[in-house]
Protein backbone atom coordinates (compact mmCIF):
# COMPACT_ATOMS: atom_id res chain seq x y z
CA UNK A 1 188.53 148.57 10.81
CA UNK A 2 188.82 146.04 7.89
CA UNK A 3 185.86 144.43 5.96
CA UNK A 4 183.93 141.57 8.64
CA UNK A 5 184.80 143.59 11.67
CA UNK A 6 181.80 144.12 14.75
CA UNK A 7 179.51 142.52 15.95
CA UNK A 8 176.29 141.30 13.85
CA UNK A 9 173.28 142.35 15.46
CA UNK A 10 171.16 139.60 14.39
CA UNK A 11 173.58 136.92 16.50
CA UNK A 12 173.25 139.18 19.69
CA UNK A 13 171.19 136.91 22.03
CA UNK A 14 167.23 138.07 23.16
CA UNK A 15 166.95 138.95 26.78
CA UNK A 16 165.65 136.29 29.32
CA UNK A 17 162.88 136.54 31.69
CA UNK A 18 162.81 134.21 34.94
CA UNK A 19 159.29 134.20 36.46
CA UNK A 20 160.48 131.74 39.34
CA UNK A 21 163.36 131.72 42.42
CA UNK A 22 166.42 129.66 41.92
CA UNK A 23 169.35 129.93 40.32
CA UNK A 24 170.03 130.42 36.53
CA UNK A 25 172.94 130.24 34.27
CA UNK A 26 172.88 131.67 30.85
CA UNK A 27 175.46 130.86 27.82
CA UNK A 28 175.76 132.69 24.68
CA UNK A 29 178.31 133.37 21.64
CA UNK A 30 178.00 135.75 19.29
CA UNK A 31 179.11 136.52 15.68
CA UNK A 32 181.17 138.90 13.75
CA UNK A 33 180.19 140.50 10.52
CA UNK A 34 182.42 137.93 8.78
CA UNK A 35 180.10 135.06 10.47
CA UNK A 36 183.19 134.04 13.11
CA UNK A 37 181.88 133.05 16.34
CA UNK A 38 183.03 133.86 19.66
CA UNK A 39 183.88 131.80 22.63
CA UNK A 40 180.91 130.84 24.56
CA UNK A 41 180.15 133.31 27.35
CA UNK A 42 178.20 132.58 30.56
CA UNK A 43 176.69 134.41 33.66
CA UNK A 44 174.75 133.09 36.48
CA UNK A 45 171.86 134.62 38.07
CA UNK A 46 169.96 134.72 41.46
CA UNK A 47 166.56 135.43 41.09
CA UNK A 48 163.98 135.93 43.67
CA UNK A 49 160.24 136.00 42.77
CA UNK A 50 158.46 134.45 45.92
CA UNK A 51 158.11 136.60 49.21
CA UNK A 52 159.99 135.95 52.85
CA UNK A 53 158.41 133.16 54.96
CA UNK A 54 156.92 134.31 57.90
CA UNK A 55 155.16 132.75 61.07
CA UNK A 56 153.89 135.08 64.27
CA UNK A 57 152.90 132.54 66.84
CA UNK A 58 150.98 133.93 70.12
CA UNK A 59 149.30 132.05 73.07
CA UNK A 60 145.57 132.14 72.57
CA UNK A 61 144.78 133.34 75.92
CA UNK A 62 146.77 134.79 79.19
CA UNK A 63 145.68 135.89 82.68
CA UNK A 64 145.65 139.64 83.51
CA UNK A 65 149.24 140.26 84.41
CA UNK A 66 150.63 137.11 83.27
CA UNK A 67 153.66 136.60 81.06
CA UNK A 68 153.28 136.11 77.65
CA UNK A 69 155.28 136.88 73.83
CA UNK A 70 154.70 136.43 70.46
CA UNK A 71 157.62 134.15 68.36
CA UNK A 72 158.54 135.66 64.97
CA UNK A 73 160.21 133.53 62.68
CA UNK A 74 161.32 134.81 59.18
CA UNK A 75 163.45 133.72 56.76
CA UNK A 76 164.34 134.51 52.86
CA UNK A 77 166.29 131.21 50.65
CA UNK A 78 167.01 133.83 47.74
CA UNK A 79 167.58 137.35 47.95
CA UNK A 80 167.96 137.07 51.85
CA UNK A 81 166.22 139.86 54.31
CA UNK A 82 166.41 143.25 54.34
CA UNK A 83 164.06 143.80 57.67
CA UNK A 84 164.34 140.80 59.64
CA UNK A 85 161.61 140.67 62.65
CA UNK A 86 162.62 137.36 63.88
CA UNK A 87 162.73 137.20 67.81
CA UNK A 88 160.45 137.20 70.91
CA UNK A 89 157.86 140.26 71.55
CA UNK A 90 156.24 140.98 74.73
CA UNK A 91 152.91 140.69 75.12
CA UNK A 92 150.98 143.95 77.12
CA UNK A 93 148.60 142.08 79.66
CA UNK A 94 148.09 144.99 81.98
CA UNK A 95 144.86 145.18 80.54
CA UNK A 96 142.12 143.06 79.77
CA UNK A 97 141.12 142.20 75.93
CA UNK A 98 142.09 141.65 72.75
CA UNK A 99 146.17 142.37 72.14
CA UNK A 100 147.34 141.52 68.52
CA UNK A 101 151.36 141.20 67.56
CA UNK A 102 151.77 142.35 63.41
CA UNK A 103 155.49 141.93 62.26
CA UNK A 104 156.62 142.43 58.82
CA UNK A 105 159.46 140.86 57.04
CA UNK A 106 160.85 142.59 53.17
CA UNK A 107 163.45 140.95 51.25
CA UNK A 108 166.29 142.51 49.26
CA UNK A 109 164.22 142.56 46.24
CA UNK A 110 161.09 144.73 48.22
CA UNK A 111 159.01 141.63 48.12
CA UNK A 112 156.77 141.61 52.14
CA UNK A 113 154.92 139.11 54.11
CA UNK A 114 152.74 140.63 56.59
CA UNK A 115 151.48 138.18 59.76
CA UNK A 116 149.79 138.39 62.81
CA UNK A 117 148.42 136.63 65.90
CA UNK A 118 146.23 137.55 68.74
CA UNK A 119 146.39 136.42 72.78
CA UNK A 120 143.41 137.25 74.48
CA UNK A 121 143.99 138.58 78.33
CA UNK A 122 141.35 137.62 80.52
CA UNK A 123 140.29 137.91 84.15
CA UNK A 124 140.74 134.66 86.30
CA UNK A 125 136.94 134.05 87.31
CA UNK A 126 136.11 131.65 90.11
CA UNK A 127 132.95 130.58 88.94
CA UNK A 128 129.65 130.99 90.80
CA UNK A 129 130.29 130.71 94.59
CA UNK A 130 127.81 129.69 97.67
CA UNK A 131 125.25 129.47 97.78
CA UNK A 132 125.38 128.47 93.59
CA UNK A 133 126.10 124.99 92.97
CA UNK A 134 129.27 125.39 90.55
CA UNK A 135 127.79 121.99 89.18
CA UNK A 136 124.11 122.98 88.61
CA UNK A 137 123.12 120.69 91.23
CA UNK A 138 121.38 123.97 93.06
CA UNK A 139 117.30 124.02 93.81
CA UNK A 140 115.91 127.47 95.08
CA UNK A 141 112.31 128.30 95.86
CA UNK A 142 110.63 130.10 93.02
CA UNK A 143 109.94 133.66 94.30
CA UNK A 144 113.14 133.49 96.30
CA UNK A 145 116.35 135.72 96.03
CA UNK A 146 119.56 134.22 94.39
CA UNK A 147 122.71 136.11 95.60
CA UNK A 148 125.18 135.33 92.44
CA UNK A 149 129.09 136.43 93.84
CA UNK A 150 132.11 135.29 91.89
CA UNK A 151 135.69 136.58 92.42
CA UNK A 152 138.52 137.96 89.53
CA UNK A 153 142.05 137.78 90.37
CA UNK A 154 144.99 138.29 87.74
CA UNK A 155 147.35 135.81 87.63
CA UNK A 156 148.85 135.62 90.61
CA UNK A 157 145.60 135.48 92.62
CA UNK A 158 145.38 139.57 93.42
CA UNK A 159 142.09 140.58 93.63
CA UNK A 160 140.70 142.79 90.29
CA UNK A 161 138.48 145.93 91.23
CA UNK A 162 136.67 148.22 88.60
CA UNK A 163 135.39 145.40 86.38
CA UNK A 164 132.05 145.64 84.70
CA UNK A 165 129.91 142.29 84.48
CA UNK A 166 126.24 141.58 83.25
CA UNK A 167 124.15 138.88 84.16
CA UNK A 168 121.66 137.02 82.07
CA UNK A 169 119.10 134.20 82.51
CA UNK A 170 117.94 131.78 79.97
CA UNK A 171 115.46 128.80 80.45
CA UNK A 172 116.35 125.53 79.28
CA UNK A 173 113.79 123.19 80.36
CA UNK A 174 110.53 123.15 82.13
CA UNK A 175 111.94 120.18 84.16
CA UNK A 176 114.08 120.61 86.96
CA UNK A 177 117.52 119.44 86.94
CA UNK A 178 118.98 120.10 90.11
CA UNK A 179 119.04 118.07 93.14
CA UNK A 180 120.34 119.97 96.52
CA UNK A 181 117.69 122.51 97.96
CA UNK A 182 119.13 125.79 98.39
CA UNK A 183 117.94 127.50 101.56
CA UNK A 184 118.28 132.10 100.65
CA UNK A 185 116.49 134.78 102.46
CA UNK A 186 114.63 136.96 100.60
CA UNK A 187 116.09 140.15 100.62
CA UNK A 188 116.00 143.09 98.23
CA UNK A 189 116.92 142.56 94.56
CA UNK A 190 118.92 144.64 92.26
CA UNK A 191 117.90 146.54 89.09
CA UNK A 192 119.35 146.14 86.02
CA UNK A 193 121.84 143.36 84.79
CA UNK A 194 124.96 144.79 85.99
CA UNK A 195 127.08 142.95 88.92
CA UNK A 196 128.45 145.62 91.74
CA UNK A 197 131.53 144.82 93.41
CA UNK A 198 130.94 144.14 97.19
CA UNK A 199 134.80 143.93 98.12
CA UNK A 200 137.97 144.51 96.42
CA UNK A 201 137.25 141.89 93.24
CA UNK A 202 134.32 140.46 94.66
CA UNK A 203 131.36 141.09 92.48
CA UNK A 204 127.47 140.51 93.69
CA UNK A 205 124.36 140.45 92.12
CA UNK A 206 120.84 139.52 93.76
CA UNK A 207 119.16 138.14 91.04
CA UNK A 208 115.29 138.32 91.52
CA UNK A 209 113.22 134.93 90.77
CA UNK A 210 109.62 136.82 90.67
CA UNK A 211 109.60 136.96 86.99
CA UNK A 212 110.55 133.39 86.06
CA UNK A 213 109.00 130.45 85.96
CA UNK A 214 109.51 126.93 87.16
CA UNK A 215 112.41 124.71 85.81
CA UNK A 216 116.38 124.74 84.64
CA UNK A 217 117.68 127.81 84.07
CA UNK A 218 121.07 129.18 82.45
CA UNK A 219 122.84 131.51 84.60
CA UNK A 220 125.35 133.67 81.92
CA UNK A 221 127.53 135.95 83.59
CA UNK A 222 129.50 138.44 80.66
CA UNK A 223 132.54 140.05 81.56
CA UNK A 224 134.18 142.56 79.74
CA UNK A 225 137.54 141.17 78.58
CA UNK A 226 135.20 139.22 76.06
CA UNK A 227 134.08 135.60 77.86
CA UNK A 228 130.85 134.34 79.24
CA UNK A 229 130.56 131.85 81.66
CA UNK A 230 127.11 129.83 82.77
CA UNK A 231 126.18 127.95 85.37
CA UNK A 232 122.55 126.33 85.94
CA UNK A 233 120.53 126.56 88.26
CA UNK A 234 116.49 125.21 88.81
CA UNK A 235 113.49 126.67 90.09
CA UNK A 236 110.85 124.83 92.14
């Protein structure tokens, strides 16, 4: 070509870096040898340097059998989504326990959120029945025999067999607290801390008084899909 033709180097613009999401435009020119310049040129660019928004929401807690799903909500304002987990997910509450939903969502750049959320399934526990006091209003004779029953049902009130429970006691003050006398026979105690089940999701425990002492007591019963429930009970 003649003298002045190309492109001069030096006029050639320096590549641009965007460190943030949005949308850029860029305008250059650039020169010949013979210092002409050209029309401006310009190109507009997406850019997408901040990961999907995700939530995973999940009840807290569920009865055994009940119905319950986790809501996934994702979303992407630059590059868009590649995987999208958005949607409803059944929860498993055929068993008690801890169940936790994970759901990843990747943009169309590679960039991933991770979340979670975790519903606890638990048994439905009646509380202390008869001759316990739900209220902690019970009295029994030191020395005496406390039969401690409670039932577990799922959610729709079926009895729950094959579930392993522990008792505790725990005294809270030498005074005593309660205020209806509790008449028990004395009959044989069990061993251990462990309730047995007496009928289909009934669960029994004679708890032994011997050993104690006088006063207001804390009655914890543990079950195994993670709770503990107490009821008190005095000694006189």
């Amino acid at each position: 070509g003649s003298a002045g033709s190309g492109v001069d180097p030096a006029s050639v613009p320096a590549p641009v870096t965007y460190t943030t999401s949005g949308s850029f435009t860029d305008t250059a020119t650039v020169k010949d040898l013979a210092g002409n310049t050209s029309n401006p040129t310009s190109r507009s660019v997406q850019v997408d340097a901040t990961a999907p928004s995700l939530s995973v929401t999940c009840p807290s807690t569920v009865l055994l059998n009940g119905k319950a799903s986790a809501t996934v909500t994702a979303s992407d304002g630059q590059s868009g989504l590649a995987a999208d987990p958005s949607g409803t997910v059944a929860i498993d509450t055929s068993t008690v326990g801890p169940k936790t939903v994970t759901r990843t969502a990747t943009d169309n750049v590679g960039h991933a959120t991770t979340m979670s959320c975790t519903t606890n399934v638990l048994y439905g526990y009646s509380g202390l029945l008869q001759p316990v006091n739900a209220d902690g209003t019970s009295i029994f004779k030191l020395g005496s025999t406390v039969p401690l029953k409670f039932q577990l049902t799922d959610t729709g009130g079926a009895p729950v067999s094959g579930a392993v429970a522990y008792v505790q006691v725990a005294k809270v003050t030498n005074a005593i607290d309660g205020t209806y006398v509790e008449a028990v026979s004395t009959s044989a105690a069990d061993n251990g801390n462990q309730f047995r089940e007496t009928t289909p999701g009934g669960y029994m425990f004679n708890l032994s008084t011997k050993s104690l002492s006088k006063g207001t007591w804390d009655v914890i019963v543990t079950l195994t899909d993670g709770t503990s429930y107490k009821t008190v009970i005095s000694l006189k």
